[in-house]
C-alpha atoms as a PDB file:
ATOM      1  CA  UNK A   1     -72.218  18.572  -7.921  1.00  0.00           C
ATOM      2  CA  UNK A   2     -70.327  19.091  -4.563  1.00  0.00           C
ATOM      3  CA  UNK A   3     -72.467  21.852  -3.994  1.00  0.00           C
ATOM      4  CA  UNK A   4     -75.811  20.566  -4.576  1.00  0.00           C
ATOM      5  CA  UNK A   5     -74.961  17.566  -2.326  1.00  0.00           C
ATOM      6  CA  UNK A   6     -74.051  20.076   0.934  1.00  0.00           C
ATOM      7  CA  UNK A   7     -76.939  21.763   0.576  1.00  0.00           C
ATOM      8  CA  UNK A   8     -79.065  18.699   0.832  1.00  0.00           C
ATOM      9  CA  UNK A   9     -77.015  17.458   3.388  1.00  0.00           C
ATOM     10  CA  UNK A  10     -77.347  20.347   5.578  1.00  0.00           C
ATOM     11  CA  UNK A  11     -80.980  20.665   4.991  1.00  0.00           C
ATOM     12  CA  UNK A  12     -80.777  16.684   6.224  1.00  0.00           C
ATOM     13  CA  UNK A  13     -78.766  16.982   9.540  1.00  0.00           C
ATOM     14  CA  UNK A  14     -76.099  18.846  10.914  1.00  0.00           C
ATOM     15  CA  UNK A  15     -74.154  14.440  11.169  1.00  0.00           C
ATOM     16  CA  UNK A  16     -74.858  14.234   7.332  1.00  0.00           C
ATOM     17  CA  UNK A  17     -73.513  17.876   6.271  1.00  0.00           C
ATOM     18  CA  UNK A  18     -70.464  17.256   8.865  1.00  0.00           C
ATOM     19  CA  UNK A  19     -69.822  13.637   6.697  1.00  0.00           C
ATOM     20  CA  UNK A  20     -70.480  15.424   3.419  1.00  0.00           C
ATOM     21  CA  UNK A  21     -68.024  18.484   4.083  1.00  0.00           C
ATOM     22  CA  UNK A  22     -65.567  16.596   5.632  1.00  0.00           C
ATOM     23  CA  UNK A  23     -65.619  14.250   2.259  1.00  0.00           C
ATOM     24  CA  UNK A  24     -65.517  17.362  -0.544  1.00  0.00           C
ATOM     25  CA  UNK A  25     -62.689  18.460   0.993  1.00  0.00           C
ATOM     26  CA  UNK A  26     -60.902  15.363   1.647  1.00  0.00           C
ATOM     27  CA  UNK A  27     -62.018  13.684  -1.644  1.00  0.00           C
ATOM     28  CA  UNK A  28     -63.476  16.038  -4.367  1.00  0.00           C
ATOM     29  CA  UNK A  29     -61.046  19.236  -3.795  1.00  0.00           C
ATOM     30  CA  UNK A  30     -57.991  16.815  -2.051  1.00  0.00           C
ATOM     31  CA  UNK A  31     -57.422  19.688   0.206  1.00  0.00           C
ATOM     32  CA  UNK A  32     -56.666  19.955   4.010  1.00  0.00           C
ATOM     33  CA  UNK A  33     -59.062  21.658   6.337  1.00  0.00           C
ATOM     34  CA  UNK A  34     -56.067  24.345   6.394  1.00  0.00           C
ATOM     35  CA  UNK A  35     -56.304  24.944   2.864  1.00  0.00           C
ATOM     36  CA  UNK A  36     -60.203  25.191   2.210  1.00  0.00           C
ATOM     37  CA  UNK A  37     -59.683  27.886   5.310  1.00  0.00           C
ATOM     38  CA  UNK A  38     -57.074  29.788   3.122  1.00  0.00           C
ATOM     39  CA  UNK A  39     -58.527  29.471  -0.139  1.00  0.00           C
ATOM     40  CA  UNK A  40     -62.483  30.233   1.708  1.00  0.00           C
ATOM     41  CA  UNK A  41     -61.409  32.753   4.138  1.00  0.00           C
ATOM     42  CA  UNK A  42     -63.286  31.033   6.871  1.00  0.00           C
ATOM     43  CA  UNK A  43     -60.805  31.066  10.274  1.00  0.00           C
ATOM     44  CA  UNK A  44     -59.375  27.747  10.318  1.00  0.00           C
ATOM     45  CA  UNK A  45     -60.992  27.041  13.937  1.00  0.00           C
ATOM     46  CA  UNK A  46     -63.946  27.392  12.445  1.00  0.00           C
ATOM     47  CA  UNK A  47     -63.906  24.259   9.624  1.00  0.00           C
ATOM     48  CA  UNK A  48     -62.033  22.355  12.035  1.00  0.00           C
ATOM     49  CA  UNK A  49     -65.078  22.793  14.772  1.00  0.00           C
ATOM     50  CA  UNK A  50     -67.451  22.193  11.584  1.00  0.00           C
ATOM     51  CA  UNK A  51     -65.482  18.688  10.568  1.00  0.00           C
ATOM     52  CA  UNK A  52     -64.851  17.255  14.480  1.00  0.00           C
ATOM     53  CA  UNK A  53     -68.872  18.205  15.267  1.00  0.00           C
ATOM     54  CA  UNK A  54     -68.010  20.508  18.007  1.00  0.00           C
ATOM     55  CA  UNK A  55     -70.091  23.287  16.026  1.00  0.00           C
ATOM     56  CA  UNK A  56     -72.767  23.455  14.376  1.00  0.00           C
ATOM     57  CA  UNK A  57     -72.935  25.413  11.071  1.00  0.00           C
ATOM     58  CA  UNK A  58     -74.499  28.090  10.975  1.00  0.00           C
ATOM     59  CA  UNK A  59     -76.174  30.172   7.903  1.00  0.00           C
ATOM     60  CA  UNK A  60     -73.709  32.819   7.416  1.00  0.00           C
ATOM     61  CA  UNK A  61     -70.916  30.319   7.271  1.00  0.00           C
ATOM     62  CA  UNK A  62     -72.784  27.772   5.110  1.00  0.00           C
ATOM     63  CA  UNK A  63     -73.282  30.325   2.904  1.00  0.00           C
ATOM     64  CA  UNK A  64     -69.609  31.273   2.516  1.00  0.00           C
ATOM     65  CA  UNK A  65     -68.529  27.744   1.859  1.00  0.00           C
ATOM     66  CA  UNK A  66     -71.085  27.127  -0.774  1.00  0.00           C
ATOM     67  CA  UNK A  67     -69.951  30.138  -2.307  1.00  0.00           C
ATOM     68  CA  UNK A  68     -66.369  29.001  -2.584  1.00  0.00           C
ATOM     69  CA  UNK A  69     -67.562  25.544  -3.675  1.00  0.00           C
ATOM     70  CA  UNK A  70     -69.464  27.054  -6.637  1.00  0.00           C
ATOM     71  CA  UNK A  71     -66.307  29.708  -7.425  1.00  0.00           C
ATOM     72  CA  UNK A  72     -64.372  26.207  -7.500  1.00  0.00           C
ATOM     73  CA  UNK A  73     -66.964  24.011  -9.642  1.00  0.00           C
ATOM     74  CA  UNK A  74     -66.912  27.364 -12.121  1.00  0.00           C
ATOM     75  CA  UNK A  75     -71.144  27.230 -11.263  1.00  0.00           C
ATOM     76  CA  UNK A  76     -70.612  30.759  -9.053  1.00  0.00           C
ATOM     77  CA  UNK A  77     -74.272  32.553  -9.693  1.00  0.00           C
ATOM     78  CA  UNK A  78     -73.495  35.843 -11.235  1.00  0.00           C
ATOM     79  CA  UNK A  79     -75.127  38.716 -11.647  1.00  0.00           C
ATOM     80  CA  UNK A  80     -77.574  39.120 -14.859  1.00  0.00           C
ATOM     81  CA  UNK A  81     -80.334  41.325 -16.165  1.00  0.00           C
ATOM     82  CA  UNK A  82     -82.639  38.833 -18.274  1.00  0.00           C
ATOM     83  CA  UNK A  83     -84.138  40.650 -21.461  1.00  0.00           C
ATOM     84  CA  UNK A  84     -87.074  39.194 -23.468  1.00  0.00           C
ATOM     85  CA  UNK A  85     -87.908  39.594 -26.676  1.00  0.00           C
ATOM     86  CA  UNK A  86     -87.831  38.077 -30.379  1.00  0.00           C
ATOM     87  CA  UNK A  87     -85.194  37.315 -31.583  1.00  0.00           C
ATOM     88  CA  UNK A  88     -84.691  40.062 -34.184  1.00  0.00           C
ATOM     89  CA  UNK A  89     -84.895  42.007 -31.689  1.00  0.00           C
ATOM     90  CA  UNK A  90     -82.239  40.423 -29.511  1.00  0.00           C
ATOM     91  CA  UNK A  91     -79.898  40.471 -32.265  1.00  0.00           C
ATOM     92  CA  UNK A  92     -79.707  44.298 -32.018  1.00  0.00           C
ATOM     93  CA  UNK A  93     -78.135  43.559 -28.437  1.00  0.00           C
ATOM     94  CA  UNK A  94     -74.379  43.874 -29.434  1.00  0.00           C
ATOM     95  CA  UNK A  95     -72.764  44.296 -25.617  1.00  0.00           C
ATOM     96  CA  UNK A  96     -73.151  41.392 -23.288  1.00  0.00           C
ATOM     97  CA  UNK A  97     -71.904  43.160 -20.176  1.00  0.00           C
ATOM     98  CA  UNK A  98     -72.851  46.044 -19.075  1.00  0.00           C
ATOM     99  CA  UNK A  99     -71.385  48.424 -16.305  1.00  0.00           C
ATOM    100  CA  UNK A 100     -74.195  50.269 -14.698  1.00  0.00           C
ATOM    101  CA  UNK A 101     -73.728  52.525 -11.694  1.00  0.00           C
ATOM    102  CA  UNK A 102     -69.897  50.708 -11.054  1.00  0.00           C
ATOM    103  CA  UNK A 103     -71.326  47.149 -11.446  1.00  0.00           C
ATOM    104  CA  UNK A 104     -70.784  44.894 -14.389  1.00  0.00           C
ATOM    105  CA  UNK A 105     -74.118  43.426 -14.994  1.00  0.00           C
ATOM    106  CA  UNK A 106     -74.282  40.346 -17.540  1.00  0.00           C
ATOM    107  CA  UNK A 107     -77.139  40.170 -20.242  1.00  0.00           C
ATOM    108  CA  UNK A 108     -78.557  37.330 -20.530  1.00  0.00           C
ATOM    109  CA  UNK A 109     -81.389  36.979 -23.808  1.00  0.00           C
ATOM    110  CA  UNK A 110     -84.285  34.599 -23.750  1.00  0.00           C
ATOM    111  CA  UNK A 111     -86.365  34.484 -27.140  1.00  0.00           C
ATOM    112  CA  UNK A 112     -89.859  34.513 -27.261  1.00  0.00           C
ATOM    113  CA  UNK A 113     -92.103  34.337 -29.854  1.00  0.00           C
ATOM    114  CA  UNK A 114     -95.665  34.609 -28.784  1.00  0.00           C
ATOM    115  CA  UNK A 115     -97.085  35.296 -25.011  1.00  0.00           C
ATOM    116  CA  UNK A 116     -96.938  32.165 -23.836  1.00  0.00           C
ATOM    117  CA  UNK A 117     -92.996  31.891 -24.475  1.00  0.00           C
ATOM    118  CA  UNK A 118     -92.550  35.322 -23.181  1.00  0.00           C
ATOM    119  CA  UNK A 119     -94.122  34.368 -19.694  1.00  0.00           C
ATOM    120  CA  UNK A 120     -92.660  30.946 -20.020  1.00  0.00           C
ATOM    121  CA  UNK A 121     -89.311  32.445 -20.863  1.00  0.00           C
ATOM    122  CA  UNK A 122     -89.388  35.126 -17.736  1.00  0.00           C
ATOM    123  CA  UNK A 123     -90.207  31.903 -14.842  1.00  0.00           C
ATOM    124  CA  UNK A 124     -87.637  30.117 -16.881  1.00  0.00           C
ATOM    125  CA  UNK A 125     -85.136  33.130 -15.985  1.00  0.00           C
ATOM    126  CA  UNK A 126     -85.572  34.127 -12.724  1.00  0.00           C
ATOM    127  CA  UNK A 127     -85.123  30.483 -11.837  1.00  0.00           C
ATOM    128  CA  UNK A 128     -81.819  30.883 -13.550  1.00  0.00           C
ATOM    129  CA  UNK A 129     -80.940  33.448 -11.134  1.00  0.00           C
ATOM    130  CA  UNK A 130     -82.087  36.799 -12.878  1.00  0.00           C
ATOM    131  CA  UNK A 131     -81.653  39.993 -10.930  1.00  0.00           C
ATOM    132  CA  UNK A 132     -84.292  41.781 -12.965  1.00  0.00           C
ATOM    133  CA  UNK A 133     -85.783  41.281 -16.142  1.00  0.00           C
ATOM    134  CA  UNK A 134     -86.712  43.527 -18.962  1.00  0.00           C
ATOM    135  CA  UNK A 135     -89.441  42.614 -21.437  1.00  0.00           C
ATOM    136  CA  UNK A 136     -92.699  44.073 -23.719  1.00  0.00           C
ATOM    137  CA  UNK A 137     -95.624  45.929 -22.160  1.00  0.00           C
ATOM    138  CA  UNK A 138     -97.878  43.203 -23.246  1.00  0.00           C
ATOM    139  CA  UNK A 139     -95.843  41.020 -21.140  1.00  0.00           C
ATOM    140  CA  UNK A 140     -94.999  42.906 -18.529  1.00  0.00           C
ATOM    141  CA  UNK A 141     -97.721  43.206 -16.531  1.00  0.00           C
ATOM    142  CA  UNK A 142     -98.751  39.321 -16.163  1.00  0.00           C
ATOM    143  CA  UNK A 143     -94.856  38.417 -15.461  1.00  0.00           C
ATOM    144  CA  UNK A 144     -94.906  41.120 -12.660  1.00  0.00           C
ATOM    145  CA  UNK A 145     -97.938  39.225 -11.181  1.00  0.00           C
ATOM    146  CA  UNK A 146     -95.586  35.857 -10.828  1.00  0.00           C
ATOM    147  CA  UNK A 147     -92.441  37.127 -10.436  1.00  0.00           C
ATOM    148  CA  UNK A 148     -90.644  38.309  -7.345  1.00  0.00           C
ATOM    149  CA  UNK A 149     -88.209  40.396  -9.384  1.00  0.00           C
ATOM    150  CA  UNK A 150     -88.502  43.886 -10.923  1.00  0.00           C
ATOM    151  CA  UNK A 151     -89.639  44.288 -14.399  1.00  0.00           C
ATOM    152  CA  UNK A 152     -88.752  47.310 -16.384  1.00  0.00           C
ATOM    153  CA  UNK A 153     -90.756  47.677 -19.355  1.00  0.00           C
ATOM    154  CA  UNK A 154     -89.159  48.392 -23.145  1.00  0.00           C
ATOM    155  CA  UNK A 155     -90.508  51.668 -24.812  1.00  0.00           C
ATOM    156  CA  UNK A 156     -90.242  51.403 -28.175  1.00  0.00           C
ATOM    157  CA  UNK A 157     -91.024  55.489 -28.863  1.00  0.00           C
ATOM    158  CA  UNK A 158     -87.940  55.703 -31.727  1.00  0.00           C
ATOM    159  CA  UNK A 159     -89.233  52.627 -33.559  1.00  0.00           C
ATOM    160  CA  UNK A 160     -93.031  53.050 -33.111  1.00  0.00           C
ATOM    161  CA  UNK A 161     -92.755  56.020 -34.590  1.00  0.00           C
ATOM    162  CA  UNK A 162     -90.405  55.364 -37.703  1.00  0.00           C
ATOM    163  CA  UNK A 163     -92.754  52.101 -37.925  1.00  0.00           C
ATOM    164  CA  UNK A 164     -95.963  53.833 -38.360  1.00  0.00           C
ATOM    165  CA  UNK A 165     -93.893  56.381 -40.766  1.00  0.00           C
ATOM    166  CA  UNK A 166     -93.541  53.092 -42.832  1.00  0.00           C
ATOM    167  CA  UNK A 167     -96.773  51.906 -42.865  1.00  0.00           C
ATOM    168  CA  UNK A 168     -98.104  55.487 -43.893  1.00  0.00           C
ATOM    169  CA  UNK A 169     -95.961  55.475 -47.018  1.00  0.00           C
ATOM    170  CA  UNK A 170     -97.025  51.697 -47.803  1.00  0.00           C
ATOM    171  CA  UNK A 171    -100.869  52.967 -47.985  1.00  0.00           C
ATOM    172  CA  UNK A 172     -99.941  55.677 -50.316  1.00  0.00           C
END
């Protein structure tokens, strides 16, 4: 992936990310330096002083053009809540996007049977890029201890109640 291989250039030397930039756009994306500027919206100066060495790149812009290069590879990060749960459970989830507060969130489901795939499962999806994640008390607090996103908790008041309900007419 182009992307991948900037980054690591960049985090190698400011010679090797010049060499690597200069050959995405040249080889992978056959553009011009003009046209990565049009299509990035990065001043054209600015990848020319990248390519010829005359500047040194700097966060902000790095940023931009790995941003572009995932929006071209079709690998741009986007935005997702990460719910937990079993998968009955997830199969009750019938919209995939949701618009909360004017933002289109995605839903992404990871199943979990038992504790250990529920903590598993919530590492596993804030590596995949998880805004926030939404799982079962018993979970919750030991995934809020490793995880440096928020964690809302699912209250299951409706169901626990029309679940006990059930289990009171089984004993009679």
């Amino acid at each position: 992936m182009a992307t991948e291989d900037l980054i690591r250039a960049a985090v190698e030397s400011d010679e090797a990310f010049i060499k690597e930039f200069g050959r995405i756009i040249k080889e992978e994306l056959r553009m011009t330096a003009a046209e990565f500027s049009e299509k990035s919206g990065i001043p054209a100066s600015t990848i020319y002083k990248l390519l010829s060495g005359h500047r040194e790149p700097n966060i902000k812009t790095l940023r931009q053009i790995v941003t572009v290069l995932r929006k071209m590879e079709g690998t741009e990060k986007t935005e997702f809540i990460a719910v937990i749960a079993a998968r009955p459970v997830l199969d009750y989830i019938t919209e995939k996007k949701l618009k909360v507060k004017g933002r289109l969130l995605t839903i992404r489901e990871y199943s979990a049977t038992s504790m250990e795939e529920a903590i598993i499962a919530a590492i596993r999806a804030e590596r995949d890029g998880a805004k926030a994640l939404v799982c079962a008390p018993i979970v919750s607090t030991t995934v809020e201890k490793v995880l440096r996103i928020p964690v809302a908790t699912i209250m299951p008041r409706d169901s626990l109640i029309e679940a006990i309900e059930l289990a009171a007419k089984k004993m009679s």
